[in-house]
N, C-alpha and C. Protein backbone atom coordinates (compact mmCIF):
# COMPACT_ATOMS: atom_id res chain seq x y z
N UNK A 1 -43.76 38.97 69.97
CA UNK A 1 -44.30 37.79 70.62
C UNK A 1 -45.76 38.04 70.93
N UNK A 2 -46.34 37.23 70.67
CA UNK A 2 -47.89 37.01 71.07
C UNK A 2 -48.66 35.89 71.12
N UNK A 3 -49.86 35.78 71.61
CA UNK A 3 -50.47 34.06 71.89
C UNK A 3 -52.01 34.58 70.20
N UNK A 4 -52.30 33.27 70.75
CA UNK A 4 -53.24 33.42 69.32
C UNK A 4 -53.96 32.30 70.24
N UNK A 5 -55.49 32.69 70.52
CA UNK A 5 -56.27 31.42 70.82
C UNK A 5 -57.34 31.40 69.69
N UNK A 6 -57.18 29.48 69.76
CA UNK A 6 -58.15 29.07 68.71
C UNK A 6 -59.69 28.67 69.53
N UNK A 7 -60.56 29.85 68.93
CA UNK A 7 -62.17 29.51 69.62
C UNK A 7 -63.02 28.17 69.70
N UNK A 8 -62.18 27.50 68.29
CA UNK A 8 -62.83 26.27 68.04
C UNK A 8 -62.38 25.08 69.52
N UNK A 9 -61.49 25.25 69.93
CA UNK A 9 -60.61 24.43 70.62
C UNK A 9 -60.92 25.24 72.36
N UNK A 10 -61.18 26.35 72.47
CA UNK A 10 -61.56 26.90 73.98
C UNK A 10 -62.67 26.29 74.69
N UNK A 11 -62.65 25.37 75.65
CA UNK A 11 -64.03 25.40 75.94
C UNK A 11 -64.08 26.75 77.14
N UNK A 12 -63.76 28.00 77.27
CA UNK A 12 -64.39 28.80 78.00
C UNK A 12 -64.12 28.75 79.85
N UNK A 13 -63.04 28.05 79.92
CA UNK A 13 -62.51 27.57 81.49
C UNK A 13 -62.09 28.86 82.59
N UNK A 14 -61.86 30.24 81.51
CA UNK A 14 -61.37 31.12 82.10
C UNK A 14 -60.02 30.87 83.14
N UNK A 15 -59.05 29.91 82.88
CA UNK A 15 -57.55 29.70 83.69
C UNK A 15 -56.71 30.82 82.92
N UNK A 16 -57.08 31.09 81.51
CA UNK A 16 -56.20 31.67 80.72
C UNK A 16 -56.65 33.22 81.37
N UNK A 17 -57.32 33.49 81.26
CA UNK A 17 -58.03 35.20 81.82
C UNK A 17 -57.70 35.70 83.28
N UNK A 18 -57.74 34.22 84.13
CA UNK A 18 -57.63 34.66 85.34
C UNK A 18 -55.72 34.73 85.44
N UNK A 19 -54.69 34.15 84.84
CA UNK A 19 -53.12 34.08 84.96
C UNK A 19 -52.67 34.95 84.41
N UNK A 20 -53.80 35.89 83.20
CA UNK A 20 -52.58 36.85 82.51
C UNK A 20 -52.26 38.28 83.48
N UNK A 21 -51.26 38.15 83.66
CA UNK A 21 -50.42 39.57 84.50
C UNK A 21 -51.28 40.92 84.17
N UNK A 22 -51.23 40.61 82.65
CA UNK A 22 -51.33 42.16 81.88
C UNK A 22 -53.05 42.34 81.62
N UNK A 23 -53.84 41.47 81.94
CA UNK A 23 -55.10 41.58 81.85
C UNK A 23 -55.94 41.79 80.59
N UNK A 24 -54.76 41.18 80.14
CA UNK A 24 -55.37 41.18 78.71
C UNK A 24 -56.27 40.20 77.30
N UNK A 25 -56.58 39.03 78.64
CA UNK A 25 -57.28 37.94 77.56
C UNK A 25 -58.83 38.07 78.30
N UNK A 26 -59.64 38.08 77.04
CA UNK A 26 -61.00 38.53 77.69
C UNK A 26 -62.10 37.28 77.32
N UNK A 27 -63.13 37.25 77.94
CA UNK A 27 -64.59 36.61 77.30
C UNK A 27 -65.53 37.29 76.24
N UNK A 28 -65.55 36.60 75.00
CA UNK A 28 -66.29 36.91 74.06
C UNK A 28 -67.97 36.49 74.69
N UNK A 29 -68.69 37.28 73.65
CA UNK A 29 -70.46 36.80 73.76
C UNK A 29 -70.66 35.00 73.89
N UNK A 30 -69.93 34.13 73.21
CA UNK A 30 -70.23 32.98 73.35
C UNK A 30 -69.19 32.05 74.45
N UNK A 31 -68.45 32.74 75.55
CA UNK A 31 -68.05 32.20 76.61
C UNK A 31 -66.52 31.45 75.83
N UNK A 32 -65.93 32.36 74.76
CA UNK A 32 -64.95 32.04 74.54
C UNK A 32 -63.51 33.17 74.75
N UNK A 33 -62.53 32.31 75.35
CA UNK A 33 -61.57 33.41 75.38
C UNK A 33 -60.92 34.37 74.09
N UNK A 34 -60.29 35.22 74.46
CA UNK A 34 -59.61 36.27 73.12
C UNK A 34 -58.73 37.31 73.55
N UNK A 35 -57.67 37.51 73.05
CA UNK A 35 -56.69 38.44 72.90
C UNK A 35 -57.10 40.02 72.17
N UNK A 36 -57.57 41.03 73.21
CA UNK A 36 -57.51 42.38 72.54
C UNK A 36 -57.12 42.77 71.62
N UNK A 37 -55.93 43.02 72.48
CA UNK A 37 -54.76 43.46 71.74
C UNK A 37 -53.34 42.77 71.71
N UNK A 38 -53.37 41.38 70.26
CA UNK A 38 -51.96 40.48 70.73
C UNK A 38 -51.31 41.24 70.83
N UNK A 39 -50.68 42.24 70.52
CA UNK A 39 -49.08 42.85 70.33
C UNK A 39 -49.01 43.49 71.42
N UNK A 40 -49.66 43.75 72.78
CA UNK A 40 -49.58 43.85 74.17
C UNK A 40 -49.44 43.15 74.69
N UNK A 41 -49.29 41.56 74.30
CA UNK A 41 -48.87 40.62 75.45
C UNK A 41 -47.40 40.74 75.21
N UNK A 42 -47.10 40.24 76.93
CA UNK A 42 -45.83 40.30 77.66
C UNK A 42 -45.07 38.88 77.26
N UNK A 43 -45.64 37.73 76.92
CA UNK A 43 -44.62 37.09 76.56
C UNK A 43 -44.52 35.58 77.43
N UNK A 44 -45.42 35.91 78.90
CA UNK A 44 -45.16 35.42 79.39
C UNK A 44 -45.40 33.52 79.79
N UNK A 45 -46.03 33.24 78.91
CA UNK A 45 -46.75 31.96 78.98
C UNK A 45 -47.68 31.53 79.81
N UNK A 46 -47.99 32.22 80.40
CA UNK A 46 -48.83 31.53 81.54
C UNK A 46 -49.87 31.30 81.04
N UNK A 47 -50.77 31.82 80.32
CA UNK A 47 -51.80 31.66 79.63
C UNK A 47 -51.73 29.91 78.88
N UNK A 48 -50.89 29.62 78.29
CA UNK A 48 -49.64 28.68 77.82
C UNK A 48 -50.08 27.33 78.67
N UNK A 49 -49.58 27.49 79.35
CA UNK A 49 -49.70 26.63 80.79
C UNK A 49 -50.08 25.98 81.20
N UNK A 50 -51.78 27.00 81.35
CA UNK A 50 -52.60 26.90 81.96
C UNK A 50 -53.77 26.38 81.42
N UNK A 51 -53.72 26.30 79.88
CA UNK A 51 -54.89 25.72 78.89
C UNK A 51 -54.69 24.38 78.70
N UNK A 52 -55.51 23.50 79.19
CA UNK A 52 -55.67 21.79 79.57
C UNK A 52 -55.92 21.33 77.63
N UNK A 53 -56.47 22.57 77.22
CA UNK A 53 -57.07 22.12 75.61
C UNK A 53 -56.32 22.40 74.81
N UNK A 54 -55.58 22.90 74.96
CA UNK A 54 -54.13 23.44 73.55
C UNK A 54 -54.70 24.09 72.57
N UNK A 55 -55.62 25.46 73.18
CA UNK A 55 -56.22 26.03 72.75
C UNK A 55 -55.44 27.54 72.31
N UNK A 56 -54.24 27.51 72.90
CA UNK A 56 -53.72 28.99 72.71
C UNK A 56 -51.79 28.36 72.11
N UNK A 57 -52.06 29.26 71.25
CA UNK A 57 -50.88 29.16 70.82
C UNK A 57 -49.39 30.44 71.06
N UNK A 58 -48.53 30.28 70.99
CA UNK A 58 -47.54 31.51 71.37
C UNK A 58 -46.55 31.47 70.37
N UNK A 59 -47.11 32.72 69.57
CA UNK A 59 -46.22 33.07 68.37
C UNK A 59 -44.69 33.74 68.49
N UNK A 60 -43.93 33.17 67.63
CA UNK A 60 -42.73 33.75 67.90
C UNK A 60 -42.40 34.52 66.60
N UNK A 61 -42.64 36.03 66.77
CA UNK A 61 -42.24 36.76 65.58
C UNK A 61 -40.77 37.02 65.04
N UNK A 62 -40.53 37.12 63.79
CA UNK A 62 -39.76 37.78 63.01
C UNK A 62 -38.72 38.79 63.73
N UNK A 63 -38.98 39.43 64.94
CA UNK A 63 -38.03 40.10 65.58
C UNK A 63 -36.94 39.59 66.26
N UNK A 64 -37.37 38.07 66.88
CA UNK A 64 -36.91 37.23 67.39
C UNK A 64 -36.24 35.31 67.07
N UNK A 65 -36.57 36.36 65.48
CA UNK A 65 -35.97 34.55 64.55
C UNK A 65 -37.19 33.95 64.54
N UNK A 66 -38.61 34.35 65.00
CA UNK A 66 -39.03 33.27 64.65
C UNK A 66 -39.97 33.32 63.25
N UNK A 67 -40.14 33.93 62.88
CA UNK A 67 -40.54 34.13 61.05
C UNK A 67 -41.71 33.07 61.01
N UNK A 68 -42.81 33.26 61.87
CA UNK A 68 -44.25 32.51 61.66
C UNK A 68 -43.58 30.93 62.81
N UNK A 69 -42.51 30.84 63.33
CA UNK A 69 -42.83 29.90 64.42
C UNK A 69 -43.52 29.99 65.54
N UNK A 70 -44.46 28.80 66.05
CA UNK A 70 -45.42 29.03 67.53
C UNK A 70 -44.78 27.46 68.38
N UNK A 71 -45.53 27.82 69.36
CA UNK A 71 -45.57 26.65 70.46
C UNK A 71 -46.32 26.84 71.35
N UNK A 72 -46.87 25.48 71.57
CA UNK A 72 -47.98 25.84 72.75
C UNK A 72 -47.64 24.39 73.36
N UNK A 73 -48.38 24.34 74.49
CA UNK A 73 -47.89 23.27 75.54
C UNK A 73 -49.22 22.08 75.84
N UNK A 74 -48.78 20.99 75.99
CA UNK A 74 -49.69 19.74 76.73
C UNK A 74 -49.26 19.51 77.73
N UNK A 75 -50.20 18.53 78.41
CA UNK A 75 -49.70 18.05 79.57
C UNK A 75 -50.01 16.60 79.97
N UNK A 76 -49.11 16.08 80.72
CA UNK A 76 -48.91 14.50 81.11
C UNK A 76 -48.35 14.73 82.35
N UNK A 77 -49.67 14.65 82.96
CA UNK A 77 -49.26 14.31 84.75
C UNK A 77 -48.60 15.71 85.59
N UNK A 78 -47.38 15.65 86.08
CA UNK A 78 -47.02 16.27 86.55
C UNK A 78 -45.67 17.09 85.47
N UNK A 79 -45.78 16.25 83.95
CA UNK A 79 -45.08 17.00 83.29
C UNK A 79 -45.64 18.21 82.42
N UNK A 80 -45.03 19.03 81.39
CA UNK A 80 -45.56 19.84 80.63
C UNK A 80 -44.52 19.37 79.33
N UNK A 81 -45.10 19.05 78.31
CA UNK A 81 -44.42 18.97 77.00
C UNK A 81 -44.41 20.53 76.09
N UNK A 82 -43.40 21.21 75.70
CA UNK A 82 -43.85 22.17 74.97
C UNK A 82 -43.43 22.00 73.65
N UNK A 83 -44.60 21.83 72.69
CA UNK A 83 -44.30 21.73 71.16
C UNK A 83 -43.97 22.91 70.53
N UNK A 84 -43.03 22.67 69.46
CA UNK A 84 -42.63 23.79 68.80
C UNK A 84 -42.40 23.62 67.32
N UNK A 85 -43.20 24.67 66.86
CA UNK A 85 -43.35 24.09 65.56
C UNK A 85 -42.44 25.47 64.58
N UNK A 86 -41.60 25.26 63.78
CA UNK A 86 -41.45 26.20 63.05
C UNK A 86 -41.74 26.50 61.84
N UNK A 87 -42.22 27.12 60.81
CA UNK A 87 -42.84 27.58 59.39
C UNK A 87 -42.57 26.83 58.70
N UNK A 88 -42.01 25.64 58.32
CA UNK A 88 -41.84 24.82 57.72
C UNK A 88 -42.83 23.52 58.10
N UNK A 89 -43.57 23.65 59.26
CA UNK A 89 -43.92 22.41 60.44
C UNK A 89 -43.17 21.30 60.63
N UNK A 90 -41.94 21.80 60.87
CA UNK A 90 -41.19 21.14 61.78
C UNK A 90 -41.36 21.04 62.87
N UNK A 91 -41.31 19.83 63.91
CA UNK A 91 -41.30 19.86 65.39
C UNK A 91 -40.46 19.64 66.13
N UNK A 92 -40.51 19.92 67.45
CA UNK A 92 -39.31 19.44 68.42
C UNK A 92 -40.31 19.53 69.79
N UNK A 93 -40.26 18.64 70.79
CA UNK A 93 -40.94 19.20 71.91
C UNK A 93 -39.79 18.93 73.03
N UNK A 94 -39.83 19.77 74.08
CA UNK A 94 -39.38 20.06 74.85
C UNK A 94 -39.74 19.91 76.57
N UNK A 95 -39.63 18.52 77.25
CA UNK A 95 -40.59 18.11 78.44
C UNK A 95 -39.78 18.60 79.85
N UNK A 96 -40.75 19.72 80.73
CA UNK A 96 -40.20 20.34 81.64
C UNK A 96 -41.01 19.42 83.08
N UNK A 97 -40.71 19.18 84.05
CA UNK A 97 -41.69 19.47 84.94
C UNK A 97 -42.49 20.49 85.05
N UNK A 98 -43.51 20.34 85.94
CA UNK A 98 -44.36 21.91 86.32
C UNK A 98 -43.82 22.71 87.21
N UNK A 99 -43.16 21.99 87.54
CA UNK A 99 -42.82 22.64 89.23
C UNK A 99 -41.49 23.24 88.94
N UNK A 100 -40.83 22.77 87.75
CA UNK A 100 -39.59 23.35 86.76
C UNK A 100 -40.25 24.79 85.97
N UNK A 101 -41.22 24.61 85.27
CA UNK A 101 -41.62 25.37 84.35
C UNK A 101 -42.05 26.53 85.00
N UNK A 102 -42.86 26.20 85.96
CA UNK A 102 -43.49 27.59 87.51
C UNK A 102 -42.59 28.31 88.08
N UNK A 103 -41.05 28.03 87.84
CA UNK A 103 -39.89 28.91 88.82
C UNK A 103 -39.68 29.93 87.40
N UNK A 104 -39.97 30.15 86.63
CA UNK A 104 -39.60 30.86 85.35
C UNK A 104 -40.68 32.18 85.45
């Protein structure tokens, strides 16, 4: 499991840098976020979450069935939609509250 952020899509908000547990998403020279080292993240989404731009994506590897599937999340109000796309680009989304999604 790991996130993948797209630079084109970051505007540089730092929510993702300041939530990760493991301290592991950093600022590049042009005020964009980035993953060190993906295969050290924990998994945990918050990074996920917390990006207003659907700038980070969360890969689901081959160890875990997911063979090149990701999902990353939007938001509407007080909900969170999480899209999920699998290697085929198939979708399904999945709408939690926040206040549902935050007890996890």
């Amino acid at each position: 499991m790991s996130i993948k952020i797209d630079e084109n899509k970051c505007v540089g908000c730092e929510k993702c840098i300041n939530v990760c547990p493991g301290s592991l998403i950093y600022k590049n020279e042009a005020g964009k976020a980035f993953i060190k080292y993906p295969k050290d993240c924990w998994g945990c989404t918050a990074c996920i979450k917390e990006c207003k731009v659907m700038a980070i994506k969360y890969f689901l590897r081959a160890d875990i069935g997911g063979n090149g599937s990701y999902m990353y999340v939007s938001e509407k109000k007080e909900e969170l939609e999480w899209h999920m796309v699998d290697r085929k680009n198939n979708g399904k989304i999945v709408v939690t509250s926040r206040k549902e999604a935050n007890k996890y």
